[in-house]
Protein backbone atom coordinates (compact mmCIF):
# COMPACT_ATOMS: atom_id res chain seq x y z
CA UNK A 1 10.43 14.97 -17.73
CA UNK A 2 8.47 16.72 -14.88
CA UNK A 3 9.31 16.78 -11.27
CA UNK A 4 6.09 16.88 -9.28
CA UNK A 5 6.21 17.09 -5.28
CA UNK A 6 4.14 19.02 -2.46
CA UNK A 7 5.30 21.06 -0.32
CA UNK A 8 3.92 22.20 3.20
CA UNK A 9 4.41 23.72 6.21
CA UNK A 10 3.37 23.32 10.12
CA UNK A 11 3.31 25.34 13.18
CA UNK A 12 1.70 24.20 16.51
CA UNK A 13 0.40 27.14 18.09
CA UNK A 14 1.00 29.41 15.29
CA UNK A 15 3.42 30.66 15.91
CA UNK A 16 4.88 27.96 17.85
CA UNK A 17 7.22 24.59 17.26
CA UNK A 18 7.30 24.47 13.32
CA UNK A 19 8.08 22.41 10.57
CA UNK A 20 8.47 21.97 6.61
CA UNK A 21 8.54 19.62 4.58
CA UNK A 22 8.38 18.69 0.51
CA UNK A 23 7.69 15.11 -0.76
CA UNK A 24 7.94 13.51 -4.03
CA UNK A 25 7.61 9.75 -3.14
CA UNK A 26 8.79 7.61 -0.09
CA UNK A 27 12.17 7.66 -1.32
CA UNK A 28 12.26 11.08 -2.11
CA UNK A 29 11.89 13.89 0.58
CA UNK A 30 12.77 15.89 3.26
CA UNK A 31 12.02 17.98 6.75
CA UNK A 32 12.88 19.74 9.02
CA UNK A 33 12.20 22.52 11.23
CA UNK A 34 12.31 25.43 14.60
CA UNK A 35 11.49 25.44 18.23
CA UNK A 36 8.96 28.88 17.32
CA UNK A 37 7.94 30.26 13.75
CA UNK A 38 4.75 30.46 11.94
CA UNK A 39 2.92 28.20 9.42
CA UNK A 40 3.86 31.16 6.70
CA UNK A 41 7.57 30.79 7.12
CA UNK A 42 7.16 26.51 6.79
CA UNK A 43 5.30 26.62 3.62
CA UNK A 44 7.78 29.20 2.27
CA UNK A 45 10.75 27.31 3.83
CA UNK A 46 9.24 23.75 2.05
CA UNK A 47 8.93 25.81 -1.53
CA UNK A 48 12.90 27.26 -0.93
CA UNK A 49 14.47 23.88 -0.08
CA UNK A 50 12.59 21.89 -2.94
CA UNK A 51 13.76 24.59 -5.16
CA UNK A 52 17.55 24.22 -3.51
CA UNK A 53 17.09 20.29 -3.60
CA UNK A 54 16.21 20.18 -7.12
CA UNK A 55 18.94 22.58 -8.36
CA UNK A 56 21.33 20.16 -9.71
CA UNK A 57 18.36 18.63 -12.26
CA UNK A 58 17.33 20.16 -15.48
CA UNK A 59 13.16 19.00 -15.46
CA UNK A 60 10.05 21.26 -14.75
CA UNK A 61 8.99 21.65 -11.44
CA UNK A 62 5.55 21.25 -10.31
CA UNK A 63 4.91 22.10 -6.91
CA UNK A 64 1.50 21.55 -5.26
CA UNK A 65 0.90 23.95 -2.64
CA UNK A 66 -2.33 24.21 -0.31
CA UNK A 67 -1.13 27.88 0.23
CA UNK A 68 -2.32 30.07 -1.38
CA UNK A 69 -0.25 33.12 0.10
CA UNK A 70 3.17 30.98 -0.89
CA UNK A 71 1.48 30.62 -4.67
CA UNK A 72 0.39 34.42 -4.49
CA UNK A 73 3.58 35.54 -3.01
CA UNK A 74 6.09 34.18 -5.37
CA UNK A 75 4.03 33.91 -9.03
CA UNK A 76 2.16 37.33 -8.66
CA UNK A 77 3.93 39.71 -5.93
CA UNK A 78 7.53 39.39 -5.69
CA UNK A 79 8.26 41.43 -8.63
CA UNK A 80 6.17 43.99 -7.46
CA UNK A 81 7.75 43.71 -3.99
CA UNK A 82 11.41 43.87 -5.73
CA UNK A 83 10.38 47.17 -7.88
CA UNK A 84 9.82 48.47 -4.14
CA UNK A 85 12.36 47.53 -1.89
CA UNK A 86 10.70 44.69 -0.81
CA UNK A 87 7.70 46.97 0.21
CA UNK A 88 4.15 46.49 -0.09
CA UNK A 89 1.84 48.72 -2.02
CA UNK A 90 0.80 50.39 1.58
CA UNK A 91 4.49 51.33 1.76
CA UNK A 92 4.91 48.50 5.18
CA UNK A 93 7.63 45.76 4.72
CA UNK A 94 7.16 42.81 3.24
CA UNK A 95 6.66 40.53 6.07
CA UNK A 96 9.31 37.32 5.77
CA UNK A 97 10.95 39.16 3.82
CA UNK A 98 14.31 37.26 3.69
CA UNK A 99 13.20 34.25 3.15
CA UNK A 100 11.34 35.60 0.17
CA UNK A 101 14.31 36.74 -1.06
CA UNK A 102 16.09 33.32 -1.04
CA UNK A 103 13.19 31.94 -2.98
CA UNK A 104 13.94 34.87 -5.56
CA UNK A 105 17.31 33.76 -5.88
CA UNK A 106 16.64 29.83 -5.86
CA UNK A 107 13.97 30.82 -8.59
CA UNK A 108 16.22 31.83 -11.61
CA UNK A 109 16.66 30.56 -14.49
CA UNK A 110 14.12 27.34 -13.37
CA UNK A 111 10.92 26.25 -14.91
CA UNK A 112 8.19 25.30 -12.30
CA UNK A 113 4.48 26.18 -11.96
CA UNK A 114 2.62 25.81 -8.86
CA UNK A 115 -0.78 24.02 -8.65
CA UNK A 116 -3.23 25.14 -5.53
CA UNK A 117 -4.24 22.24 -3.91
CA UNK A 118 -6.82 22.01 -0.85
CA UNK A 119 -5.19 20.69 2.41
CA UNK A 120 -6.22 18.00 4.13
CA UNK A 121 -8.58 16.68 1.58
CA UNK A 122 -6.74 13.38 0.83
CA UNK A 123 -4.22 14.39 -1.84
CA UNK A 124 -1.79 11.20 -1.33
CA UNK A 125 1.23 13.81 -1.81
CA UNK A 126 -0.15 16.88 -0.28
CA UNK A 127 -1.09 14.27 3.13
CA UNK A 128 2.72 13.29 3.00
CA UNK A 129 4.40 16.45 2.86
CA UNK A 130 2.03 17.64 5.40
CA UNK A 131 2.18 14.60 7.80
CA UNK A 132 6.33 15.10 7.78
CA UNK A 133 6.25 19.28 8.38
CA UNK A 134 3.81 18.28 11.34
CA UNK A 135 6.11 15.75 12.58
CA UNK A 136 9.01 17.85 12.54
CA UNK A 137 7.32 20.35 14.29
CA UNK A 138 5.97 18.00 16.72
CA UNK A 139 9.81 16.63 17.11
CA UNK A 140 11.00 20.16 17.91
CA UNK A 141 8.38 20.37 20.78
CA UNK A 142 9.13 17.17 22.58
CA UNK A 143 12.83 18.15 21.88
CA UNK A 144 13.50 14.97 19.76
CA UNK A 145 15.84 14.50 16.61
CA UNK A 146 13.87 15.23 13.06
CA UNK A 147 13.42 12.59 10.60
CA UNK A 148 15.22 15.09 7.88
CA UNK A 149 14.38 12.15 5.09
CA UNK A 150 16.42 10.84 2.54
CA UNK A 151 16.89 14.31 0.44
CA UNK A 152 16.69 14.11 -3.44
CA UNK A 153 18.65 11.61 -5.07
CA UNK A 154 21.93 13.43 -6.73
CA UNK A 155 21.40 16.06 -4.09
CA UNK A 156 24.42 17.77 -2.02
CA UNK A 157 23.96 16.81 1.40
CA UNK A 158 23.70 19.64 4.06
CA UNK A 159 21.79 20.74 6.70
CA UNK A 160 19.38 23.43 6.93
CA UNK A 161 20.30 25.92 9.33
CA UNK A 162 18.17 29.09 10.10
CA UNK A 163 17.66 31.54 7.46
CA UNK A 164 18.97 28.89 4.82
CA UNK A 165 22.71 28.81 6.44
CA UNK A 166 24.59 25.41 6.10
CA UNK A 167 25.05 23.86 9.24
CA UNK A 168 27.20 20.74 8.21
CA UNK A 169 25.46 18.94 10.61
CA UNK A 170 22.07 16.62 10.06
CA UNK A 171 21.14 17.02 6.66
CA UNK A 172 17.89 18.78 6.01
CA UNK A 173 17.13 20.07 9.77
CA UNK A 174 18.24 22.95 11.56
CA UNK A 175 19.62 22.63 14.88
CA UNK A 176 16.84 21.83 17.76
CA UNK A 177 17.58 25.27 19.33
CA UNK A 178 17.02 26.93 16.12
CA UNK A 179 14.61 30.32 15.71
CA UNK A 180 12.69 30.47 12.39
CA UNK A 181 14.73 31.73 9.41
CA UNK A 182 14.94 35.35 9.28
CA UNK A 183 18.73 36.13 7.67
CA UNK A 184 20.75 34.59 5.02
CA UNK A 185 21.41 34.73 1.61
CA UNK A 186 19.82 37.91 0.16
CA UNK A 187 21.81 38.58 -3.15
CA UNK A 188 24.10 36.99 -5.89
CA UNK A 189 24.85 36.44 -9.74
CA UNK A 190 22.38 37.96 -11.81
CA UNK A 191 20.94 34.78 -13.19
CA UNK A 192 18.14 34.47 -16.33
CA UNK A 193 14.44 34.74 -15.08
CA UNK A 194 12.31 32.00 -14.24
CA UNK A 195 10.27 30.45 -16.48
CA UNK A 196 6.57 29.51 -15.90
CA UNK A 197 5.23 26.78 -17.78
């Protein structure tokens, strides 16, 4: 079996009040968000929670993605980026660098392939995800509570606090006050490789 959702970010203002979200079906999602970040650290931020929320299940992952630097970044450049320091060829660092990291971690050992989607076009998943990030971001402007969504069924309930930190609070949506993610988990168990299908 294959588990196929989109995943999408938002910022208003870019950088600004900013969300992310991932979507499978109506039952099966989540969002949340910052009071300032960019539309970068979203999408990466929807790719590294569907990856955390779909940890405890054994299927493929198929994420569609209408970003093409998330896609790039994680299927062609991280290892290069690792081999580095986390440094780009021009010798700068990496820019969300952390949160990149997290992804590399979340990563092991799954099987997933990403499919590029164009945004805004009508894609009945790719609208969803991207109607919730927006909404979270908008929430986090007016200084209103997040609908975080109903999670993944199966899926530990926590909150999403900045750089990936558990909160314990409302699952799947940092606190209102919240800065972008920028610091959190950055190593761990040496785990098999990813695998894409």
């Amino acid at each position: 079996m294959t588990i196929t959702a989109a995943a999408d970010g938002s910022a208003l203002g870019n950088p600004g009040p900013a969300g992310w979200a991932w979507y499978v079906d109506e039952g099966t999602w989540a969002a949340g968000g910052w009071r300032h970040g960019t539309n970068n650290i979203g999408e990466l931020t929807a790719v590294l929670e569907l990856f955390r929320a779909t940890a405890h299940r054994d299927e493929d992952l198929v994420i569609l993605c209408d970003s093409q630097y998330v896609i790039n970044s994680v299927t062609k450049w991280m290892p290069g980026w690792k081999r580095k320091g986390w440094r780009k060829a021009d010798g700068k660092p990496v820019m969300n660098v952390e949160i990149l990291k997290q992804l590399d971690e979340a990563i092991q050992g799954r099987r997933y392939r990403f499919e590029w989607i164009r945004g805004h076009t009508g894609h009945p998943l790719n609208e969803a995800a991207d109607e919730r990030a927006r909404g979270a971001a908008i929430a986090y402007q007016r200084g209103s509570a997040v609908d975080a969504g109903p999670g993944f069924p199966g899926e530990p309930r926590r909150a999403v606090a900045p750089g990936g930190a558990d909160a314990g609070a409302q699952p799947h949506a940092a606190a209102p006050d919240a800065a972008a993610p920028g610091a959190g988990r950055t190593g761990g168990p040496s785990a098999p490789a990813a695998t894409l299908f």
